[in-house]
Each structure stands twice: as structure tokens, then as C-alpha cells.
N, C-alpha and C. Protein backbone atom coordinates (compact mmCIF):
# COMPACT_ATOMS: atom_id res chain seq x y z
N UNK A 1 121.57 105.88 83.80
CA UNK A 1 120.98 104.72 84.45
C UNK A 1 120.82 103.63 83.39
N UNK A 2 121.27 102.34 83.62
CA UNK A 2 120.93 101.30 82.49
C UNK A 2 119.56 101.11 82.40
N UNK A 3 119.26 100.71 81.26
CA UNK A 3 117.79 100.45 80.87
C UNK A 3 117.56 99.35 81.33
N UNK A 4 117.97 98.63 82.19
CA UNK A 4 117.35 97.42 83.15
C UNK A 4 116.32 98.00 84.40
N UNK A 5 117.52 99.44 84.88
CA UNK A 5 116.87 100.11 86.02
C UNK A 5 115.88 100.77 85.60
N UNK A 6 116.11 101.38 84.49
CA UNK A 6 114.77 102.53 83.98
C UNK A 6 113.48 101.59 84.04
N UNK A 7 113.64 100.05 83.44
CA UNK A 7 112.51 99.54 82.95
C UNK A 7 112.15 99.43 84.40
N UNK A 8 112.69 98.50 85.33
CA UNK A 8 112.69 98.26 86.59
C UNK A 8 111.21 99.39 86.78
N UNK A 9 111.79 100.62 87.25
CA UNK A 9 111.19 101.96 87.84
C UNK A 9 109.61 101.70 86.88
N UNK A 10 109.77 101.82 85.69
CA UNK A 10 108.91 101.56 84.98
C UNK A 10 107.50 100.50 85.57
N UNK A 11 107.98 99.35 85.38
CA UNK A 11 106.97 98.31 85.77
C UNK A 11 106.47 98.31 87.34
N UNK A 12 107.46 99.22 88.14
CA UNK A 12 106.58 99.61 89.69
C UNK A 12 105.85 100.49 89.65
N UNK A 13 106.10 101.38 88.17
CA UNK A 13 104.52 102.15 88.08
C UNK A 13 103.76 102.32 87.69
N UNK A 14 104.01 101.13 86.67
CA UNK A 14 102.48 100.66 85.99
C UNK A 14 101.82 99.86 86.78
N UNK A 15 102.43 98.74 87.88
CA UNK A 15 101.85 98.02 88.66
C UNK A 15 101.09 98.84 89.47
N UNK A 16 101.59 99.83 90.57
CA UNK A 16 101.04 100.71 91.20
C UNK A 16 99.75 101.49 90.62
N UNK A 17 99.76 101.62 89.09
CA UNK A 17 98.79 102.57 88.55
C UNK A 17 97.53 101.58 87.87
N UNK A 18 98.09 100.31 87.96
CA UNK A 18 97.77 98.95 87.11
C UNK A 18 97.32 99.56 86.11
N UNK A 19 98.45 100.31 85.62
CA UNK A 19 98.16 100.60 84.11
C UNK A 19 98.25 99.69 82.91
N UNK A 20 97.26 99.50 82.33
CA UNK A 20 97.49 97.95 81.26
C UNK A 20 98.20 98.15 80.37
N UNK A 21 98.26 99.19 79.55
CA UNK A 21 98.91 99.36 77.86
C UNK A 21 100.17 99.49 79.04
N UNK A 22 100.70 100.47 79.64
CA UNK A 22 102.22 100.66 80.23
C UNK A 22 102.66 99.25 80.86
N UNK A 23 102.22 98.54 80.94
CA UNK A 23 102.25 97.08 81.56
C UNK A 23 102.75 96.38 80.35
N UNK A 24 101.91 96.10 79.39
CA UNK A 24 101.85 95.01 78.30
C UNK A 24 103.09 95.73 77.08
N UNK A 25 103.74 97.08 77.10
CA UNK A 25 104.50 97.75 76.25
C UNK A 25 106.00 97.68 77.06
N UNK A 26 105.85 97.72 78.27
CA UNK A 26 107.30 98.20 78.83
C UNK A 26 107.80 96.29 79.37
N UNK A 27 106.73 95.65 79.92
CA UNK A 27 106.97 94.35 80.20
C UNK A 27 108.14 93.67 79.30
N UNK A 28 107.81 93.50 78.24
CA UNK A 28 108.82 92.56 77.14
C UNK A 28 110.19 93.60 77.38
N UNK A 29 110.28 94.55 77.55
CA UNK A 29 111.26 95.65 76.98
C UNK A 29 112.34 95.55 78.58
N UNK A 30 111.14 95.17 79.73
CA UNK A 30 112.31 95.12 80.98
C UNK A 30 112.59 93.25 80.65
N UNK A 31 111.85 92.38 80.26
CA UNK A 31 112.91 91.30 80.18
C UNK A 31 114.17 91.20 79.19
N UNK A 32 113.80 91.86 78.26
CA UNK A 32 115.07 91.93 77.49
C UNK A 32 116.45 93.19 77.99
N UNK A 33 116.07 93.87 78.81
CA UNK A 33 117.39 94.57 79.56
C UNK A 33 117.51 94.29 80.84
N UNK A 34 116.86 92.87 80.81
CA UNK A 34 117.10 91.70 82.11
C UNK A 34 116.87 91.74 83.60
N UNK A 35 115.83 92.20 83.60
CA UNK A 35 114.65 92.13 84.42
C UNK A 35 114.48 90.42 84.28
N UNK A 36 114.42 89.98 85.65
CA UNK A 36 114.17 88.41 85.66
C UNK A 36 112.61 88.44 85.61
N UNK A 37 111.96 87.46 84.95
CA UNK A 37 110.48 87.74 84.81
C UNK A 37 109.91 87.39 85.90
N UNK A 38 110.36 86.35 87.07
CA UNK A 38 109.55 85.95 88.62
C UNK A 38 110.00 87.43 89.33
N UNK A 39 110.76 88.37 89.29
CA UNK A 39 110.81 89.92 90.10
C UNK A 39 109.83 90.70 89.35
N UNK A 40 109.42 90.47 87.90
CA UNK A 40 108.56 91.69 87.28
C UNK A 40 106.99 90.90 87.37
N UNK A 41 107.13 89.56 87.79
CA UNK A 41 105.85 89.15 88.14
C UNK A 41 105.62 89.64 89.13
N UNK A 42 106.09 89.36 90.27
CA UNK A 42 105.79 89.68 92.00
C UNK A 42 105.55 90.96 92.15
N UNK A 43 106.10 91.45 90.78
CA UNK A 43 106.55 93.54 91.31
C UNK A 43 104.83 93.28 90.63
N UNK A 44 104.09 93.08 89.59
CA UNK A 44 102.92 92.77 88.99
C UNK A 44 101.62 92.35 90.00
N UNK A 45 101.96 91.36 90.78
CA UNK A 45 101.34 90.93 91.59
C UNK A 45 100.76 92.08 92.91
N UNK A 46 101.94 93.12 93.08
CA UNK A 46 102.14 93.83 94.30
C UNK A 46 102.77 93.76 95.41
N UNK A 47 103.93 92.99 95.18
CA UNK A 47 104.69 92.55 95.97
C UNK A 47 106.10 92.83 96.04
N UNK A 48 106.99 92.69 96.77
CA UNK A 48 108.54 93.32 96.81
C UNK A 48 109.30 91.76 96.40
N UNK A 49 110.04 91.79 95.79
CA UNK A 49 110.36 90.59 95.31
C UNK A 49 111.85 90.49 95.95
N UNK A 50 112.54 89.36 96.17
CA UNK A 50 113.41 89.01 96.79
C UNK A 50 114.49 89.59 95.69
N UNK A 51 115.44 90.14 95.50
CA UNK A 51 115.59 90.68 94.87
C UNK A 51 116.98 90.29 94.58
N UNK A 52 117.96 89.54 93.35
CA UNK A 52 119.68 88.98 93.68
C UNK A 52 120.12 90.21 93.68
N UNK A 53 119.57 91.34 93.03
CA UNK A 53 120.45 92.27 92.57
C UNK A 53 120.57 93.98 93.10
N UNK A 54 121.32 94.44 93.91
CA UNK A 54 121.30 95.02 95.44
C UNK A 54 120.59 96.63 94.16
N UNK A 55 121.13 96.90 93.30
CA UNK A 55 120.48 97.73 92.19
C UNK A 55 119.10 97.80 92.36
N UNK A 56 118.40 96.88 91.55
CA UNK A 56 117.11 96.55 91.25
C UNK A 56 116.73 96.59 93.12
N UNK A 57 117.07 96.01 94.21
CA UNK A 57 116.59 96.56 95.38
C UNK A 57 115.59 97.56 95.09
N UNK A 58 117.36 98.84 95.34
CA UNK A 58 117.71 100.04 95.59
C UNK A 58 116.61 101.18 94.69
N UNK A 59 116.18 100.86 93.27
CA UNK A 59 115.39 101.25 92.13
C UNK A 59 114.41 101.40 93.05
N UNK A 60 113.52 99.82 92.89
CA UNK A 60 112.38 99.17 93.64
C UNK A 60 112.21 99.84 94.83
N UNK A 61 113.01 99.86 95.91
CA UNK A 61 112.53 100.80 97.25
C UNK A 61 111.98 102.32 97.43
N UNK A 62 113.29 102.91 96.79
CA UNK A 62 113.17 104.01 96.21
C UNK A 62 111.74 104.73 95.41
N UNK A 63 111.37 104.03 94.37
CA UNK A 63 110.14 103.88 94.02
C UNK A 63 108.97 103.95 94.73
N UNK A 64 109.02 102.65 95.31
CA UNK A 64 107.50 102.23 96.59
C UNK A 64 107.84 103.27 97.30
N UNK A 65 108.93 103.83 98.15
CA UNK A 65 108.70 104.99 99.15
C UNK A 65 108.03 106.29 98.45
N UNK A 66 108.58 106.43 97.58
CA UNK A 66 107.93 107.93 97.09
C UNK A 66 106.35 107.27 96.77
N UNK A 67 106.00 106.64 96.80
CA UNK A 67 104.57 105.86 95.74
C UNK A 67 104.18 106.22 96.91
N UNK A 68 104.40 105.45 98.10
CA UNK A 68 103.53 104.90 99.19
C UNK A 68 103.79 106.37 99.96
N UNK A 69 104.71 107.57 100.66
CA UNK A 69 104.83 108.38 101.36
C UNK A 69 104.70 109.70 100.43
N UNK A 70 104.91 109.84 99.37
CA UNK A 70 105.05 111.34 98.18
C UNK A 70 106.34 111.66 98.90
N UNK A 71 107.13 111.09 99.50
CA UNK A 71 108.72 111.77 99.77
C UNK A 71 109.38 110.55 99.75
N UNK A 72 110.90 110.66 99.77
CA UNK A 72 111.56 109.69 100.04
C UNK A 72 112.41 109.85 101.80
N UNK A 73 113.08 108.92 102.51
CA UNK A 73 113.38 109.46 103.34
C UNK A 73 115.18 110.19 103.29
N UNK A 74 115.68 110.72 104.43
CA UNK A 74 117.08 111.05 103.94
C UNK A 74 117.90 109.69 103.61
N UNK A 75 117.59 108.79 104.63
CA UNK A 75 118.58 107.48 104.39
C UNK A 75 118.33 106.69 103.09
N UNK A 76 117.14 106.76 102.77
CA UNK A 76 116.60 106.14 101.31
C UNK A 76 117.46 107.10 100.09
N UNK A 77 117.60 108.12 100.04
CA UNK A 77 117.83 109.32 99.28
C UNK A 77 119.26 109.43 99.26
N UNK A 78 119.80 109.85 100.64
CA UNK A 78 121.74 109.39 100.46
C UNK A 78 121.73 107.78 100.07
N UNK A 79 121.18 106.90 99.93
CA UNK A 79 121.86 105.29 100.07
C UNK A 79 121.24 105.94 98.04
N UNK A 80 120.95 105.98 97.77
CA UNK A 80 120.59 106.30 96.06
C UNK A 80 122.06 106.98 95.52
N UNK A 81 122.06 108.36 96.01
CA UNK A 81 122.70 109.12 95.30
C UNK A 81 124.15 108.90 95.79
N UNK A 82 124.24 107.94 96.68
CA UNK A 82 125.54 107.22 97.14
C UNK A 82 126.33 106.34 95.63
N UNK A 83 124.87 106.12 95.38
CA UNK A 83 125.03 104.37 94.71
C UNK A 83 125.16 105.16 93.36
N UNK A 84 123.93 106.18 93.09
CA UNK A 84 124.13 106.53 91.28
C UNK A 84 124.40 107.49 91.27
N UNK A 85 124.86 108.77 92.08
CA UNK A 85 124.86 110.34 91.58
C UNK A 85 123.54 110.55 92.18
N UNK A 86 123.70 111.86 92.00
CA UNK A 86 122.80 113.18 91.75
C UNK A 86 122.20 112.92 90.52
N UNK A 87 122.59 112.99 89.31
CA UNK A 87 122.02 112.94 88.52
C UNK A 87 121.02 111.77 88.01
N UNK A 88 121.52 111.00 88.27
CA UNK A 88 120.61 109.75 87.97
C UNK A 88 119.75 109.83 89.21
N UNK A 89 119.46 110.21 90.35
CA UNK A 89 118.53 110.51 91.29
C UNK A 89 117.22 111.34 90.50
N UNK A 90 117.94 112.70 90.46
CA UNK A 90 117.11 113.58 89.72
C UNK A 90 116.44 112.82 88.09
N UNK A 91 117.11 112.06 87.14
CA UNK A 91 116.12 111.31 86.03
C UNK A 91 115.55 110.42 86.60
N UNK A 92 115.75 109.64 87.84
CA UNK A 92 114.94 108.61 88.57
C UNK A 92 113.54 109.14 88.42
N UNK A 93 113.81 110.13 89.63
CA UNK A 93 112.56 110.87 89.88
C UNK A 93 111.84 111.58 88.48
N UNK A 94 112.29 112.37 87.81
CA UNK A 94 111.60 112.59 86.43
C UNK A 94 111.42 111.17 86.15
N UNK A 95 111.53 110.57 85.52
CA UNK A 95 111.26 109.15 84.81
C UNK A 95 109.88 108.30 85.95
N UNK A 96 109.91 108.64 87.29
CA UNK A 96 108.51 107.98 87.95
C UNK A 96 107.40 109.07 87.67
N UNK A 97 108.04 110.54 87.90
CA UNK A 97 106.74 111.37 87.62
C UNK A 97 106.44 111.34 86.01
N UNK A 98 107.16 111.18 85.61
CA UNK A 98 106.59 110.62 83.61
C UNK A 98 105.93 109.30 83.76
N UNK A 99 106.08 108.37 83.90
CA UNK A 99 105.46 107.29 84.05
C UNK A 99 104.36 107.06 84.76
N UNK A 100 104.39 108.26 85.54
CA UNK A 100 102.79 108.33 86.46
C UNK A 100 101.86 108.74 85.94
N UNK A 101 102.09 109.69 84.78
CA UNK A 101 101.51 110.79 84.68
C UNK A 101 100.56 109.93 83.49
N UNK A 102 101.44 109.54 82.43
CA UNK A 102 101.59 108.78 81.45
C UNK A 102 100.46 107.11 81.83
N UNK A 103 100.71 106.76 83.11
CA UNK A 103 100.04 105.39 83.55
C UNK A 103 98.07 106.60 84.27
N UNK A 104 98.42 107.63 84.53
CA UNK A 104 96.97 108.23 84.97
C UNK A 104 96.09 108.26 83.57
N UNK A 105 96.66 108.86 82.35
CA UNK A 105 96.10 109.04 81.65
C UNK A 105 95.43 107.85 80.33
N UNK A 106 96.37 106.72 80.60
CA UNK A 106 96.17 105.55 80.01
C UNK A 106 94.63 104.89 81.13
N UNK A 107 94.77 105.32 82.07
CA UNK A 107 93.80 104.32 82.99
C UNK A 107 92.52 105.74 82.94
N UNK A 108 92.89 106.88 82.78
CA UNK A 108 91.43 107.49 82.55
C UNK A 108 90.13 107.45 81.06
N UNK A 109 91.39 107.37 80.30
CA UNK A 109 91.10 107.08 78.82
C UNK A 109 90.70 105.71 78.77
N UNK A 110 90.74 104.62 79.29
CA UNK A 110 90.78 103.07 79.03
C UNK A 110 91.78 102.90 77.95
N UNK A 111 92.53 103.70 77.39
CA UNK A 111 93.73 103.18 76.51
C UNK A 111 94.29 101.71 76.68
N UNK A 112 94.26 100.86 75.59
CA UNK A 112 94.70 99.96 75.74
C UNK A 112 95.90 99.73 74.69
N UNK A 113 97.09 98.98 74.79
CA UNK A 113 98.22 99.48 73.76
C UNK A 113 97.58 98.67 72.27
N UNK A 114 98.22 99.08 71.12
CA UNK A 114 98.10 98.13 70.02
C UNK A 114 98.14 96.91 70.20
N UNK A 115 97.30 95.95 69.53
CA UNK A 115 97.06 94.67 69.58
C UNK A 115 97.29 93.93 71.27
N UNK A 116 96.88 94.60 72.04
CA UNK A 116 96.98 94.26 73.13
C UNK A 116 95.29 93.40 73.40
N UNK A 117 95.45 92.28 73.91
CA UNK A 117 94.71 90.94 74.13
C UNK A 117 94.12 91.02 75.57
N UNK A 118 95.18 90.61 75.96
CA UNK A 118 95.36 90.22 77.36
C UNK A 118 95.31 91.24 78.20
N UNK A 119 95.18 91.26 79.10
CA UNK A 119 95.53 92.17 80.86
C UNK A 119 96.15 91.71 81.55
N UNK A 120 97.11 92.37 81.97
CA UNK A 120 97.67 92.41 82.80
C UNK A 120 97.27 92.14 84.55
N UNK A 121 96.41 93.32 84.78
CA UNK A 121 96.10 93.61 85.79
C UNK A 121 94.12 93.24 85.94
N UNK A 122 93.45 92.57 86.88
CA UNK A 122 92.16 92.88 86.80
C UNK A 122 91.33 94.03 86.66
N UNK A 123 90.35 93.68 86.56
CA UNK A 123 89.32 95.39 86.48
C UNK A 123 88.29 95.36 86.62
């Protein structure tokens, strides 16, 4: 999976977890593997962002369904593994349950990343 999509997956689950350090560490890292910053705002905000790029969609949906249902559906699931494999399905999914797990424990701890200022998210 390119590291545009990974970051992508990334920033829908720090938003979802409004995890701050996973927010303020992975943020810079999805604009530079070109993440447009008005889609990683809106995805920030809580919102589905209009999206040019049928990929970043496909990431993004994928994501919110498992977030919002704990399953994906079959048509969500073949239109994925249509688009990337099997395999990149299966690191999808590892890579949201790492990032969840990873965004629970940053928000139970109050972890905040190095020299991190700002927030992201309210509190």
C-alpha cells in the first residue's frame, strides 16, 4: 500500500480516537506522501471529505465502516480487495487495529508527542 494510503488510514484514526500525539506525528508525514491538507482537515474536523482521488475514497470508507459498524460490508470488502489484493486488505486492517490500539493508549495516558504545543483536537 503507498504511504499516502497508510497515512490516509492513519489520520481517520486518530481523528476517530482524537488522539493528539497520533494526530500532531502522523499529520506532517500524510502531507508529505500527499495527502491534500483541506481532506486531512475535514477527515480532522469529522467529516468525509470530497475526495479527487477514487483511492483515498476507497481507504477513507473502508475505515469509517469498520469504525462506525466493527465489520465491513461484502460490497465494501470485494470493491477493496478488487482495487488492492488480499493482501493489502489484510495490512489495511492490521494497520487500523495498530493505530487504534496505539491512539487508546495515547488518550488513556494523556501522552502528548515531543515538543508538541498545540492540539489538534479539543478536550
Amino acid at each position: 500500500m503507498p504511504l499516502r494510503l497508510s497515512e490516509l488510514a492513519i489520520l481517520v484514526t486518530a481523528a476517530r480516537w482524537q488522539a493528539q500525539a497520533e494526530w500532531y506525528i502522523h499529520y506532517p508525514i500524510a502531507l508529505e506522501a500527499g495527502v491534500p491538507a483541506a481532506d486531512a482537515e475535514t477527515i480532522r474536523q469529522g467529516h468525509r471529505p470530497d475526495f479527487a482521488d477514487a483511492d483515498d475514497a476507497l481507504i477513507h470508507d473502508f475505515a469509517s465502516e469498520l469504525y462506525d459498524t466493527k465489520r465491513v460490508s461484502d460490497a465494501t470488502y470485494a470493491k477493496a480487495v478488487g482495487r488492492f489484493g488480499h493482501q493489502v486488505v489484510i495490512n489495511l486492517v492490521g494497520l487500523l487495529g495498530y493505530y487504534a490500539l496505539v491512539a487508546m493508549t495515547l488518550n488513556v495516558f494523556g501522552m502528548r508527542a515531543v515538543g508538541q504545543e498545540s492540539l489538534p483536537f479539543e478536550e
